[in-house]
C-alpha atoms as a PDB file:
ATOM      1  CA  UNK A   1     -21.248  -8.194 -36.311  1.00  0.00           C
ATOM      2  CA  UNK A   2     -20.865 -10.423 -39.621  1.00  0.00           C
ATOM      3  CA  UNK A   3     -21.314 -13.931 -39.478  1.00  0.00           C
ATOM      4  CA  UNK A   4     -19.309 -16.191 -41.673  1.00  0.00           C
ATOM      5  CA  UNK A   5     -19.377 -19.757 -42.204  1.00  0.00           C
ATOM      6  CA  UNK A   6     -16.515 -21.956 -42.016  1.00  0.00           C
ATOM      7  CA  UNK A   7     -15.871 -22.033 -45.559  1.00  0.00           C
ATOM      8  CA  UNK A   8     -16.056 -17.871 -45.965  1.00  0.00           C
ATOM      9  CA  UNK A   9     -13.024 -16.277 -44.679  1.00  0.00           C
ATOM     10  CA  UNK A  10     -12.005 -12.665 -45.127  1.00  0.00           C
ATOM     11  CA  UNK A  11      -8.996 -12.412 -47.115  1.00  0.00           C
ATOM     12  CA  UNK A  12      -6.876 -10.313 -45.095  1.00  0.00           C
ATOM     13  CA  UNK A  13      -6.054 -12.757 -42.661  1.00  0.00           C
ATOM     14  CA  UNK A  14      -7.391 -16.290 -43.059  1.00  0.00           C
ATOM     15  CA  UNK A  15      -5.816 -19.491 -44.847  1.00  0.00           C
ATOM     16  CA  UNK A  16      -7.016 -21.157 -48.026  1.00  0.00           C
ATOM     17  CA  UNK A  17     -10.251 -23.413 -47.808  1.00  0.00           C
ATOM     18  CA  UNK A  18      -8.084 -26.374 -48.591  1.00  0.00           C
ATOM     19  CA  UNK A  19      -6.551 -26.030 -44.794  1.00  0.00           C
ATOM     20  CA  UNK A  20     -10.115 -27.527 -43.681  1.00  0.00           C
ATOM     21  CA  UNK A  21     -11.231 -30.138 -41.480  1.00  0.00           C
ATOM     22  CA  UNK A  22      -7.879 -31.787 -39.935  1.00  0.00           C
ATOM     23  CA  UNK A  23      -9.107 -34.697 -38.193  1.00  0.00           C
ATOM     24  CA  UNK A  24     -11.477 -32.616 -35.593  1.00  0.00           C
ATOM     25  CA  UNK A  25     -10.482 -29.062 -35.879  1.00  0.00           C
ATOM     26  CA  UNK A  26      -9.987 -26.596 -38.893  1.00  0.00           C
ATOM     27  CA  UNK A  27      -7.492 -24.701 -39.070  1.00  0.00           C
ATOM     28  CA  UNK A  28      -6.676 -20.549 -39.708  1.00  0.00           C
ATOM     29  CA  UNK A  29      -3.496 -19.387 -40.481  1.00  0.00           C
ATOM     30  CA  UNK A  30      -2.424 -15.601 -39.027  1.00  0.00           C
ATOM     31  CA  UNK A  31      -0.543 -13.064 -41.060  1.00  0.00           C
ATOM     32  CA  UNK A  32       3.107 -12.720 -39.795  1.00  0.00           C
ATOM     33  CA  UNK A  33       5.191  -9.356 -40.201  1.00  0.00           C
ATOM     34  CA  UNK A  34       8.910  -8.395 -40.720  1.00  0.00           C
ATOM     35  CA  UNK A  35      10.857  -8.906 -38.172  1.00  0.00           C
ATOM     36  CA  UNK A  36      11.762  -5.998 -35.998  1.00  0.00           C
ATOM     37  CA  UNK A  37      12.749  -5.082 -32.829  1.00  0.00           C
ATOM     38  CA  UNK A  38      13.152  -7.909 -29.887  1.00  0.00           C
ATOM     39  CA  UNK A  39      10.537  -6.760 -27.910  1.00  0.00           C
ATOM     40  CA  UNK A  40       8.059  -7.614 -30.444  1.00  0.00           C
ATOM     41  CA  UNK A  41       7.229 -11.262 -30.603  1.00  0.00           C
ATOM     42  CA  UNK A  42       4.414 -10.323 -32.705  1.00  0.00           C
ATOM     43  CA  UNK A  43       7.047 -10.180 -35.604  1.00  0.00           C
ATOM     44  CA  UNK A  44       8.156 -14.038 -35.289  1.00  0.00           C
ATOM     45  CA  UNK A  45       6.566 -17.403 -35.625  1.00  0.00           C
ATOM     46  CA  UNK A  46       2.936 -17.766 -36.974  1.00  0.00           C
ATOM     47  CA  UNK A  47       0.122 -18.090 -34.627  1.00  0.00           C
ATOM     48  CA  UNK A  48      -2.138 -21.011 -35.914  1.00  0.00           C
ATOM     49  CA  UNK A  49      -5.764 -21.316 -34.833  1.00  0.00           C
ATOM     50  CA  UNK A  50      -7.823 -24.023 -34.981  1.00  0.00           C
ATOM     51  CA  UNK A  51     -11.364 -24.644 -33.705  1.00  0.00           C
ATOM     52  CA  UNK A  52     -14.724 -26.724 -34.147  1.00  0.00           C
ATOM     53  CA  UNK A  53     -17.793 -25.077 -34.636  1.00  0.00           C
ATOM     54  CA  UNK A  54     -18.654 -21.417 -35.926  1.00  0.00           C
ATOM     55  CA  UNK A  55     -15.697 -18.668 -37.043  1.00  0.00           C
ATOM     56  CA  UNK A  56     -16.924 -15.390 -36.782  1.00  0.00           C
ATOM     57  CA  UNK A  57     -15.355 -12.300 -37.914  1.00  0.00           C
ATOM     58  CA  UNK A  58     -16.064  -8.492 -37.057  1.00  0.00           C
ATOM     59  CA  UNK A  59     -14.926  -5.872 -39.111  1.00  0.00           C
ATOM     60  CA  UNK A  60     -15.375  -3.285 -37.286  1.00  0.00           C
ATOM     61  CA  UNK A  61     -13.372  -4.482 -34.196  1.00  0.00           C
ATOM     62  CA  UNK A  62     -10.910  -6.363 -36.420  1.00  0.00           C
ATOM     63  CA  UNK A  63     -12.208  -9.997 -34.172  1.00  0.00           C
ATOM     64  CA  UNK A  64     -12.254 -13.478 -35.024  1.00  0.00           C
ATOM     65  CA  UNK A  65     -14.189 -15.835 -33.002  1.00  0.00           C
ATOM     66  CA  UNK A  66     -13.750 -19.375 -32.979  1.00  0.00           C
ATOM     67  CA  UNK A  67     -16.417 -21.508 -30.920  1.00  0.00           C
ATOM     68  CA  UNK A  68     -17.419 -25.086 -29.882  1.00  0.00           C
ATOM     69  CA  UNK A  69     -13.389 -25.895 -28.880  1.00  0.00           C
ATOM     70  CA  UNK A  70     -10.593 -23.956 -30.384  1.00  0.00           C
ATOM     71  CA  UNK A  71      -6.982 -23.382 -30.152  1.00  0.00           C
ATOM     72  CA  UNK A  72      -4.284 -20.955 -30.650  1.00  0.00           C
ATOM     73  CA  UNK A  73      -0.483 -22.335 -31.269  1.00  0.00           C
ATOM     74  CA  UNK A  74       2.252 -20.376 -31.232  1.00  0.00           C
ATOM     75  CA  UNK A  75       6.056 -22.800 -31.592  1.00  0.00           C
ATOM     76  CA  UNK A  76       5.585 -25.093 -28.387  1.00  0.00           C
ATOM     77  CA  UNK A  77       2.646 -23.074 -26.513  1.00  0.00           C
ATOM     78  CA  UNK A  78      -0.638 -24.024 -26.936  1.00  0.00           C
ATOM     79  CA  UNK A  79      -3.585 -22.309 -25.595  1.00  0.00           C
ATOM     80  CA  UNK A  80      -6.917 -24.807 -25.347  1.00  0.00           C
ATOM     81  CA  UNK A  81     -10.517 -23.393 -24.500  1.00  0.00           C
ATOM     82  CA  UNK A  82     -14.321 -23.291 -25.203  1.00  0.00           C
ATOM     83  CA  UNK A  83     -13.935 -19.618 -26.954  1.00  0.00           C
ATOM     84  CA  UNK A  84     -11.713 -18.616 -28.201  1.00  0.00           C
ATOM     85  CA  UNK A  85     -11.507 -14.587 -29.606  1.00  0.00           C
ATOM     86  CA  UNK A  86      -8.232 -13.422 -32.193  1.00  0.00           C
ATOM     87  CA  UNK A  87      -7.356  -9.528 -31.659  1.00  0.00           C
ATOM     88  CA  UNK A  88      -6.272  -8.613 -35.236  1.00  0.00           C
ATOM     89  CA  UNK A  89      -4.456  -5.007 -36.345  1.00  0.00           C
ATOM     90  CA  UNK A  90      -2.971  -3.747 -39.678  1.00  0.00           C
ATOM     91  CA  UNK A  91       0.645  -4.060 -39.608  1.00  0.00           C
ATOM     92  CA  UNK A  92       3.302  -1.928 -39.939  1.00  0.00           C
ATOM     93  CA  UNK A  93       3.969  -0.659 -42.952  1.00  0.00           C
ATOM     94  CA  UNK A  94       7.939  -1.176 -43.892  1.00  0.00           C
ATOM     95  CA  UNK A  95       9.688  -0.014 -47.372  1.00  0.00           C
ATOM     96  CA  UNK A  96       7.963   1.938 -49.319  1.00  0.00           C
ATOM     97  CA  UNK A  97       3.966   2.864 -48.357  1.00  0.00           C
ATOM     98  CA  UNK A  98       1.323   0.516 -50.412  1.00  0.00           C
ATOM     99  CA  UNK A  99      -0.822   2.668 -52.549  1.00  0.00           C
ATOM    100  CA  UNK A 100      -4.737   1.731 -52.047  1.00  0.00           C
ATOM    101  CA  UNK A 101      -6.774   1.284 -55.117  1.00  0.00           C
ATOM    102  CA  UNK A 102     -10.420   0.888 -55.450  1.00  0.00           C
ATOM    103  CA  UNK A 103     -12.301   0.821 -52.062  1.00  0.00           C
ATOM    104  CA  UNK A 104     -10.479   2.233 -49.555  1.00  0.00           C
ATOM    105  CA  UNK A 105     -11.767  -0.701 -46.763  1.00  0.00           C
ATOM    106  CA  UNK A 106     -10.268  -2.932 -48.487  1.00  0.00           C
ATOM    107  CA  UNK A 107      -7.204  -4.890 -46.230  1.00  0.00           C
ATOM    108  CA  UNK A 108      -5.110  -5.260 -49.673  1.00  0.00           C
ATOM    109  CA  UNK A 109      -3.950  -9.144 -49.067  1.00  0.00           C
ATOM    110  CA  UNK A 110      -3.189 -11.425 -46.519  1.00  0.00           C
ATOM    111  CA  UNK A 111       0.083  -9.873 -45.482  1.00  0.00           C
ATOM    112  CA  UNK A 112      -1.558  -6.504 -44.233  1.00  0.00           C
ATOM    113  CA  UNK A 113      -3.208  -8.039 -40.927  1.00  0.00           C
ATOM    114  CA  UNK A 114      -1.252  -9.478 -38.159  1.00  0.00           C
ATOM    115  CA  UNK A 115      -2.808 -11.557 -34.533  1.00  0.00           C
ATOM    116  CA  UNK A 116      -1.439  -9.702 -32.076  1.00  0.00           C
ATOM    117  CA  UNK A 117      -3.656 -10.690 -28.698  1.00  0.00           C
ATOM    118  CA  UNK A 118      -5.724 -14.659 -28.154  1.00  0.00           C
ATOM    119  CA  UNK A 119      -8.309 -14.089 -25.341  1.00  0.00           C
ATOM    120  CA  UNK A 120      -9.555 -17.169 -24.553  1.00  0.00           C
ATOM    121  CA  UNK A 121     -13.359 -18.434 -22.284  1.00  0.00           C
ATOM    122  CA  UNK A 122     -14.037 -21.936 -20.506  1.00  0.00           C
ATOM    123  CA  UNK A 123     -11.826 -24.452 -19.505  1.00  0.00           C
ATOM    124  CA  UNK A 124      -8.980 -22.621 -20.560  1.00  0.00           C
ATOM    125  CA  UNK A 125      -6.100 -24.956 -20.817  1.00  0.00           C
ATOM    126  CA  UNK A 126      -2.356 -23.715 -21.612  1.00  0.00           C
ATOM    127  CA  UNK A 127       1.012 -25.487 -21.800  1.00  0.00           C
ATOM    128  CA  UNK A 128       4.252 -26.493 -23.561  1.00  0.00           C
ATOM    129  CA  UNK A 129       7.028 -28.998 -23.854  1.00  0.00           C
ATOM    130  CA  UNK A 130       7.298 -28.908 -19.694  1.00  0.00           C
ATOM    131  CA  UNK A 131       4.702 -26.844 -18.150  1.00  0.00           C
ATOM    132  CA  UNK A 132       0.503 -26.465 -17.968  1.00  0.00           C
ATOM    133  CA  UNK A 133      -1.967 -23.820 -16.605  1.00  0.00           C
ATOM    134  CA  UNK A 134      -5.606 -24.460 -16.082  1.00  0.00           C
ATOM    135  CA  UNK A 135      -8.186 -21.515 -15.326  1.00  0.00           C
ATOM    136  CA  UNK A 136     -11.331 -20.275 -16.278  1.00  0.00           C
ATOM    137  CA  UNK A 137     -10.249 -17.203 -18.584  1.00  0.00           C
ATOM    138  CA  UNK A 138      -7.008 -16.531 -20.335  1.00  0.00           C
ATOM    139  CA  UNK A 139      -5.171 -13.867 -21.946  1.00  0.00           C
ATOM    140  CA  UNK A 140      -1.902 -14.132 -24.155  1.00  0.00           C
ATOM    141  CA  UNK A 141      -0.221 -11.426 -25.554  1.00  0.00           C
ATOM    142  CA  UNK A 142       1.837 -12.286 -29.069  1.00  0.00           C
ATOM    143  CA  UNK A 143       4.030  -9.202 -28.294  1.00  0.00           C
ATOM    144  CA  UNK A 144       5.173 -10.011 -25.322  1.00  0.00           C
ATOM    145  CA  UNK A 145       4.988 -14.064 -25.559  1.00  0.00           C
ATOM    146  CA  UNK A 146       2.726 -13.486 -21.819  1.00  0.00           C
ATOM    147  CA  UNK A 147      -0.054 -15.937 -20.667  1.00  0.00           C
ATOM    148  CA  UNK A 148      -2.866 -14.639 -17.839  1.00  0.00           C
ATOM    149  CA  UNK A 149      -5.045 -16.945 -16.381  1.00  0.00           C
ATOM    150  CA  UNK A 150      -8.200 -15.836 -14.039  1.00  0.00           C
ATOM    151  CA  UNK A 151     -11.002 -18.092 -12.488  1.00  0.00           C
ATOM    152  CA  UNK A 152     -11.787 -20.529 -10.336  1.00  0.00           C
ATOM    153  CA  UNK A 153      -9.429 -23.593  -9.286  1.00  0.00           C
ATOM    154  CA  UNK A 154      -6.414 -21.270 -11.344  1.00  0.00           C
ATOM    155  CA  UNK A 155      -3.150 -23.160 -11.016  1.00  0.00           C
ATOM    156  CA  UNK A 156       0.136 -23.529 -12.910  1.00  0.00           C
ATOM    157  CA  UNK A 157       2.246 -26.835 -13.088  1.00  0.00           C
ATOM    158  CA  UNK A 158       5.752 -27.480 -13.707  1.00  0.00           C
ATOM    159  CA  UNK A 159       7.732 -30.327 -13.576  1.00  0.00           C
ATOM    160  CA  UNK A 160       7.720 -31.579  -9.011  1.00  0.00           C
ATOM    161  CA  UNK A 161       6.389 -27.675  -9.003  1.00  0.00           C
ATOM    162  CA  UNK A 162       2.501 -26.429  -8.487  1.00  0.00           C
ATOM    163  CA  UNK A 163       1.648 -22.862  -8.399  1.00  0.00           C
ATOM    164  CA  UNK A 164      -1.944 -21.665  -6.977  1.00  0.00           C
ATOM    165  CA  UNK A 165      -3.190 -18.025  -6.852  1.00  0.00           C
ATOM    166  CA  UNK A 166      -6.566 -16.520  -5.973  1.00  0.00           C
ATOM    167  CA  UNK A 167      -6.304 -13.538  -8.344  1.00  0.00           C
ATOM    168  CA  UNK A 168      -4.281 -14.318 -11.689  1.00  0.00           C
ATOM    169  CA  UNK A 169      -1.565 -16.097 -12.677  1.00  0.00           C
ATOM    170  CA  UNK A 170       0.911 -14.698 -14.819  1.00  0.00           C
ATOM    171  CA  UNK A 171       3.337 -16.854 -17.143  1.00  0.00           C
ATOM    172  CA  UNK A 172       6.480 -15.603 -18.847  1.00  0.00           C
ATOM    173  CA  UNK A 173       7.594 -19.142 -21.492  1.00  0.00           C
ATOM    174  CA  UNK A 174      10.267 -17.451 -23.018  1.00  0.00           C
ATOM    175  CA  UNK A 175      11.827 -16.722 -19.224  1.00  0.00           C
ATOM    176  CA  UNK A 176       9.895 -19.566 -17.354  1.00  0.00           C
ATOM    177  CA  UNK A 177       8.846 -16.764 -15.096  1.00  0.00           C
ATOM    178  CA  UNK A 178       5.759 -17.387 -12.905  1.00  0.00           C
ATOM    179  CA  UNK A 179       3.954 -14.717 -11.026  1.00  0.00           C
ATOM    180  CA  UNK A 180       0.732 -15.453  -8.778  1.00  0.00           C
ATOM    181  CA  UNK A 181      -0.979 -12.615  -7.458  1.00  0.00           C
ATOM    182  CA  UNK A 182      -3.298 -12.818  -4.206  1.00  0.00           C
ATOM    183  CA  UNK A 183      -3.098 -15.706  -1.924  1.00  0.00           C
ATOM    184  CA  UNK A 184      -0.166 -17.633  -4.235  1.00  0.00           C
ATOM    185  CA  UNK A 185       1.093 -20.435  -3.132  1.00  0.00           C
ATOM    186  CA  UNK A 186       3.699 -22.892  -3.948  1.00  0.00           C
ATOM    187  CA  UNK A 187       4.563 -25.896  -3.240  1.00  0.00           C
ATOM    188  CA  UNK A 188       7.318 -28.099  -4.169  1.00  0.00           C
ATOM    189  CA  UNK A 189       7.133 -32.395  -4.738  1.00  0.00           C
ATOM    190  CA  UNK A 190       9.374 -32.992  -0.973  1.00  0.00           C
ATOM    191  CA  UNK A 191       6.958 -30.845   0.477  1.00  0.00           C
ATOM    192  CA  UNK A 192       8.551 -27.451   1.574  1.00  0.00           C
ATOM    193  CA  UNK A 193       5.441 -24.756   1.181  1.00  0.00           C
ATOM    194  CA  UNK A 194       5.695 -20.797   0.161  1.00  0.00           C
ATOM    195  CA  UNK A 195       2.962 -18.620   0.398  1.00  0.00           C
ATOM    196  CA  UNK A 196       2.681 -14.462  -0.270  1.00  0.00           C
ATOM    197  CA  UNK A 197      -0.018 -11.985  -1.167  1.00  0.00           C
ATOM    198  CA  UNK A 198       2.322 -12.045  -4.615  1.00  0.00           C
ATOM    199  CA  UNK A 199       4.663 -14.123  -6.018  1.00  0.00           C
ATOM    200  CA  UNK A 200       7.209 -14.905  -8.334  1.00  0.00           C
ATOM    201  CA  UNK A 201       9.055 -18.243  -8.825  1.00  0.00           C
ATOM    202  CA  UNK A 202      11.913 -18.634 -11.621  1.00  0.00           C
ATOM    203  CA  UNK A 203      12.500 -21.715 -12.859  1.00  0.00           C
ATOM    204  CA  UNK A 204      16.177 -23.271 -14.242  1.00  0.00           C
ATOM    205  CA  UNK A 205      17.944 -21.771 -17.262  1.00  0.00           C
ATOM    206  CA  UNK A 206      18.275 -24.236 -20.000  1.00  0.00           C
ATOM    207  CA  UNK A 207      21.730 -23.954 -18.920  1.00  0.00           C
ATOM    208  CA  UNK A 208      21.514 -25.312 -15.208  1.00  0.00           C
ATOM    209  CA  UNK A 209      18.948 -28.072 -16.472  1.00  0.00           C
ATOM    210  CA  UNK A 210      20.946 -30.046 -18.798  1.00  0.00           C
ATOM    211  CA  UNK A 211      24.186 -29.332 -16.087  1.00  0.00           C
ATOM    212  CA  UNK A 212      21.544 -30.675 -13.256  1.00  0.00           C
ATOM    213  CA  UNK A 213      20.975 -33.634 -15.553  1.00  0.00           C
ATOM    214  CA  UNK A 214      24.471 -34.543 -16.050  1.00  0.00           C
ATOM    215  CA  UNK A 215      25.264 -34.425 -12.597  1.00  0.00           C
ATOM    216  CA  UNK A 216      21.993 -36.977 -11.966  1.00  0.00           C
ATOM    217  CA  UNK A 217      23.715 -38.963 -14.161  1.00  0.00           C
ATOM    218  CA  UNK A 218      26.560 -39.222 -12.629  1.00  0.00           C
ATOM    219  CA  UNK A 219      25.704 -40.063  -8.863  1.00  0.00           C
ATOM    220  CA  UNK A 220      21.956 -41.021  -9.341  1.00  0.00           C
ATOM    221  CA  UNK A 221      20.472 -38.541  -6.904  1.00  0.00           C
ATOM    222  CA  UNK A 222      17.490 -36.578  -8.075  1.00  0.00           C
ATOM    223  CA  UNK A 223      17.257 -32.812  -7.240  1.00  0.00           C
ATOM    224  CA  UNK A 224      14.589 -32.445  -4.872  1.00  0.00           C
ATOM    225  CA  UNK A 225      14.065 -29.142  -5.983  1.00  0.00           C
ATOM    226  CA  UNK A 226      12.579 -30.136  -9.117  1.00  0.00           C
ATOM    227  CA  UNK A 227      13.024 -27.109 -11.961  1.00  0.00           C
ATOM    228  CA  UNK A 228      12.806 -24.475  -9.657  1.00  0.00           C
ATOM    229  CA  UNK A 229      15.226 -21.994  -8.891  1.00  0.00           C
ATOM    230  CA  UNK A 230      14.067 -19.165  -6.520  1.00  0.00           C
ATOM    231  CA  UNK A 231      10.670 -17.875  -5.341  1.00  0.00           C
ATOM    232  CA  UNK A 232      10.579 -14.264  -4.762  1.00  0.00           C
ATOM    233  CA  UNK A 233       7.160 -13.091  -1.952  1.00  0.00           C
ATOM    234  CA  UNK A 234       5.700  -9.829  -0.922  1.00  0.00           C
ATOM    235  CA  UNK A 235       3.408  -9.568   1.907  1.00  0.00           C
ATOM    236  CA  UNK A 236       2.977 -12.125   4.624  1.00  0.00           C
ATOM    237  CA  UNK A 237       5.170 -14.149   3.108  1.00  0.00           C
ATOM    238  CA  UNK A 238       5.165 -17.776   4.474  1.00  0.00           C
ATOM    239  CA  UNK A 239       7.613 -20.576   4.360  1.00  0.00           C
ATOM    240  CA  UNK A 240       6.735 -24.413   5.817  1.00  0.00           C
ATOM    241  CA  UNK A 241       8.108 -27.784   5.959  1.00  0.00           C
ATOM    242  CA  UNK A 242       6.759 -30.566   8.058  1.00  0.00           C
ATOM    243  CA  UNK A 243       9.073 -29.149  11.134  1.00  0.00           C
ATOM    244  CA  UNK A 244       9.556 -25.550  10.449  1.00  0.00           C
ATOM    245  CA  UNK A 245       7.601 -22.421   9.737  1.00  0.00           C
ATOM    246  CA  UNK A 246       9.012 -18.632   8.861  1.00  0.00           C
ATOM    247  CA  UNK A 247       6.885 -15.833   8.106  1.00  0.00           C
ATOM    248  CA  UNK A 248       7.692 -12.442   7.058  1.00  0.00           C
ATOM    249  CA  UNK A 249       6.703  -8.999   5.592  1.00  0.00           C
ATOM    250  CA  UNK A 250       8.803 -10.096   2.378  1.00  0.00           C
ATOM    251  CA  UNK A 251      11.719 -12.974   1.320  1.00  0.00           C
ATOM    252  CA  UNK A 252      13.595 -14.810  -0.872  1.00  0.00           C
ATOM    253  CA  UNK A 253      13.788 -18.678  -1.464  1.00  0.00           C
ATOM    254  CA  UNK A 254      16.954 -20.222  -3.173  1.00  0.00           C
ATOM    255  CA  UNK A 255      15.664 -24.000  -4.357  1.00  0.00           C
ATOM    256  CA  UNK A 256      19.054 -25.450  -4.687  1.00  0.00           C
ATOM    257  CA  UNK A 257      20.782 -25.177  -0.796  1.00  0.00           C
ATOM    258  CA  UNK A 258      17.607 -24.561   0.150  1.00  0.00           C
ATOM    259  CA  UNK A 259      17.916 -21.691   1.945  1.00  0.00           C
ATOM    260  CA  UNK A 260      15.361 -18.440   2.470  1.00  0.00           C
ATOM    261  CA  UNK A 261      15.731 -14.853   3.692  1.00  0.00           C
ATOM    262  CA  UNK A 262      13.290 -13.326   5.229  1.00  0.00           C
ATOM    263  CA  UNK A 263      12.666  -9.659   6.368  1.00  0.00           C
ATOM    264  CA  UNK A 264      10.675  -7.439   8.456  1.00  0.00           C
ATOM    265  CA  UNK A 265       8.431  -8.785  11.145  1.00  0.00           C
ATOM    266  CA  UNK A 266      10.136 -12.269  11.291  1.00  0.00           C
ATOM    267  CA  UNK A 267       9.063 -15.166  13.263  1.00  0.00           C
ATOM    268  CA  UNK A 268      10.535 -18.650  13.211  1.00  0.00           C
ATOM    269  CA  UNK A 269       8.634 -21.572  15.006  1.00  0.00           C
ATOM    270  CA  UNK A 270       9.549 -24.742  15.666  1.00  0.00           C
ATOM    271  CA  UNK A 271       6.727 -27.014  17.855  1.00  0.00           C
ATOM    272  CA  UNK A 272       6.450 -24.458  20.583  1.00  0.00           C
ATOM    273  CA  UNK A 273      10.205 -22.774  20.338  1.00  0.00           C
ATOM    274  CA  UNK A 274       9.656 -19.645  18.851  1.00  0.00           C
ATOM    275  CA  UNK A 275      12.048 -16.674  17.341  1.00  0.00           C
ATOM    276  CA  UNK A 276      11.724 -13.136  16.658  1.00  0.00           C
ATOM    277  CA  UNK A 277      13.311 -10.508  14.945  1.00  0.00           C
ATOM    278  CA  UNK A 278      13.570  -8.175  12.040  1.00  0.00           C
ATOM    279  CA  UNK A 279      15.958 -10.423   9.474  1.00  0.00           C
ATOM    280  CA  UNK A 280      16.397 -14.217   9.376  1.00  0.00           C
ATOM    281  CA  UNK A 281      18.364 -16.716   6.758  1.00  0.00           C
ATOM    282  CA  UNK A 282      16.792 -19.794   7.213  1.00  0.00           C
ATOM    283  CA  UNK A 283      18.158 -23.031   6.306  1.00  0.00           C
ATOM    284  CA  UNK A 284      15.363 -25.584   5.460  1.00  0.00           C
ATOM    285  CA  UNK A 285      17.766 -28.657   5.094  1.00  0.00           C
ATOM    286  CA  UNK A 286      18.814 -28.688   8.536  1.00  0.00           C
ATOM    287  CA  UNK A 287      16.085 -26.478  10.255  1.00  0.00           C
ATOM    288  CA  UNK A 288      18.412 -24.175  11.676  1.00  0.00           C
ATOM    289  CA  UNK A 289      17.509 -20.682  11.555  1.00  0.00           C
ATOM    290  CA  UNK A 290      20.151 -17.431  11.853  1.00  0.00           C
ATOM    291  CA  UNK A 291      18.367 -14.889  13.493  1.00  0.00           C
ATOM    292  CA  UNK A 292      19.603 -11.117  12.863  1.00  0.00           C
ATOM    293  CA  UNK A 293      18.137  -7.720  14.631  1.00  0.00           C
ATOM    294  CA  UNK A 294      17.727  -4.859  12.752  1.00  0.00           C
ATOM    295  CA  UNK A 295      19.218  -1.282  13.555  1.00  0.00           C
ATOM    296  CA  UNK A 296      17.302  -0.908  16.932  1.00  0.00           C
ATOM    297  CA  UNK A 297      15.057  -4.286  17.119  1.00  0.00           C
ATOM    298  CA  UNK A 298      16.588  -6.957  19.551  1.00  0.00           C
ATOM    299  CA  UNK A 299      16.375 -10.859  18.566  1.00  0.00           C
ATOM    300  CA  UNK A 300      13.839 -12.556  21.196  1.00  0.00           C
ATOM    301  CA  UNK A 301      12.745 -16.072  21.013  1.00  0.00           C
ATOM    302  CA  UNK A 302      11.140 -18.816  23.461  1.00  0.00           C
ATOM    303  CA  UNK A 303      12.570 -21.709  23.883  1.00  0.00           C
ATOM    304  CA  UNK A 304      10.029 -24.125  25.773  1.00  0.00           C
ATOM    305  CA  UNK A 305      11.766 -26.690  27.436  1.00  0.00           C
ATOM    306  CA  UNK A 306      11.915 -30.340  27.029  1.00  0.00           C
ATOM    307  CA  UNK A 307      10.539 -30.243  23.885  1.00  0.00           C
ATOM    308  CA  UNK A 308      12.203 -32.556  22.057  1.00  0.00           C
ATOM    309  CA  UNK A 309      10.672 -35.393  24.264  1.00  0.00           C
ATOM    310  CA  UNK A 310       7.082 -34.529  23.911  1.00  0.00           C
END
């Protein structure tokens, strides 16, 4: 591995020396390609790094390393960590083919090298305008415009919204699509609670934001719902309020009237009342639960009596 200092960058990829020392953190420039298909966010806005301490550069596996507090910005994400390590790759070649001259491991310019993957180590810190992510190692893909997170204490934030997940944490910023996988939870600022071996809550379209702040406007009542618009769970999927739990093999949670379906294996308790059955739509604004059977399972439930006065 080569070891450059600050002020020694190779060519191919890395900004003028003049870019130096903004307030605490120095700044590196990425390569961007011509644009081409959609898929490819790689072929969009630059990636700027910045970091504290050492750069260090391999050749051979086409790395950067930036150490002692870095960052990676891509338009309004940020990624924040101890380490942080730059995947680089030749890009493609459009028009007509460059012609090497003189030693053939030579890049040829700035324009031939392109970021295409930030892996980042230690206190790992991403967000934008609206929403944050802590964990303890993250990974974001410029091609896809996806954030991972792994580690201890992993969570993801969004506006009245908290995600948790033992295994990873997958973000989507372009879709404001998060996915938690083993254990996720989450929970919403008036308290309703949604648990599943995996996850997947969507947030608003721009759309229904900006149509949910006009309508705030007009009558002064704040959704309680916050940003979210659905959470989708697999696998002992759990759904709780303060008077109500549902569980289920698998469901769906709409935000807005507050309503979930669940399926296979459903239970609804209430105190001691308890209902059974193979499909329920449950209505978490008034607690009252529809119970459907499925093509031979009956609906059973216990009703205990007197409850209401205990």
């Amino acid at each position: 591995m080569m070891r450059l200092p600050v002020f020694s960058r190779p060519h191919a990829f890395l900004a003028a020396a003049g870019l130096l020392l903004a307030e605490t953190l120095a700044p590196s420039v990425t390569a961007i390609a011509a644009e081409t298909g959609p898929q490819d966010q790689a072929h969009g806005q630059v990636v700027h790094l910045f970091w504290k301490k050492e750069e260090i550069y391999d050749h051979n596996r086409q790395t950067v390393t930036l150490t002692g507090g870095a960052r990676a910005q891509r338009g309004n994400m940020t990624v924040d960590a101890d380490t942080l390590v730059g995947y680089l790759r030749p890009k493609k070649q459009t028009g007509t083919p460059h012609t090497a001259t003189g030693d053939s491991q030579k890049t040829g310019g700035s324009d031939d090298m392109e970021l295409y993957r930030v892996e980042a180590f230690g206190h790992v810190h991403i967000y934008n305008l609206e929403d944050q992510g802590w964990g303890d190692h993250g990974l974001y893909d410029v091609d896809k415009s996806v954030l991972m997170m792994t580690g201890k204490a992993m969570k993801f934030t969004t506006p009245r919204q908290l995600m948790t997940a033992r295994d990873l944490v997958e973000y989507h910023p372009q879709t404001h699509v998060s996915i938690g996988w083993g254990d996720a939870t989450v929970t919403t600022s008036d308290g309703k609670r949604i648990t599943a071996d995996v996850m997947q809550a969507v947030e608003l379209s721009d759309a229904q934001k900006a149509a949910n702040k006009a309508s705030q406007t007009t009558d002064g009542k704040k959704s309680k719902s916050g940003n979210l618009d659905r959470a989708y769970g697999w696998g002992h999927v759990m759904i709780r309020t303060d008077r109500q739990t549902a569980t289920g093999d698998r469901g769906v949670y709409l935000a807005g009237p507050e309503l979930a379906r669940l399926i296979g294996h459903v239970r609804v308790t209430q105190g001691q009342n308890q209902n059974n059955g193979s499909q329920a739509i449950v209505n978490l604004r008034t607690g009252i639960s529809h119970m459907l059977s499925g093509s031979s399972d009956p609906v059973q439930g216990l009703i205990v009596p007197n409850e209401a006065g205990k």
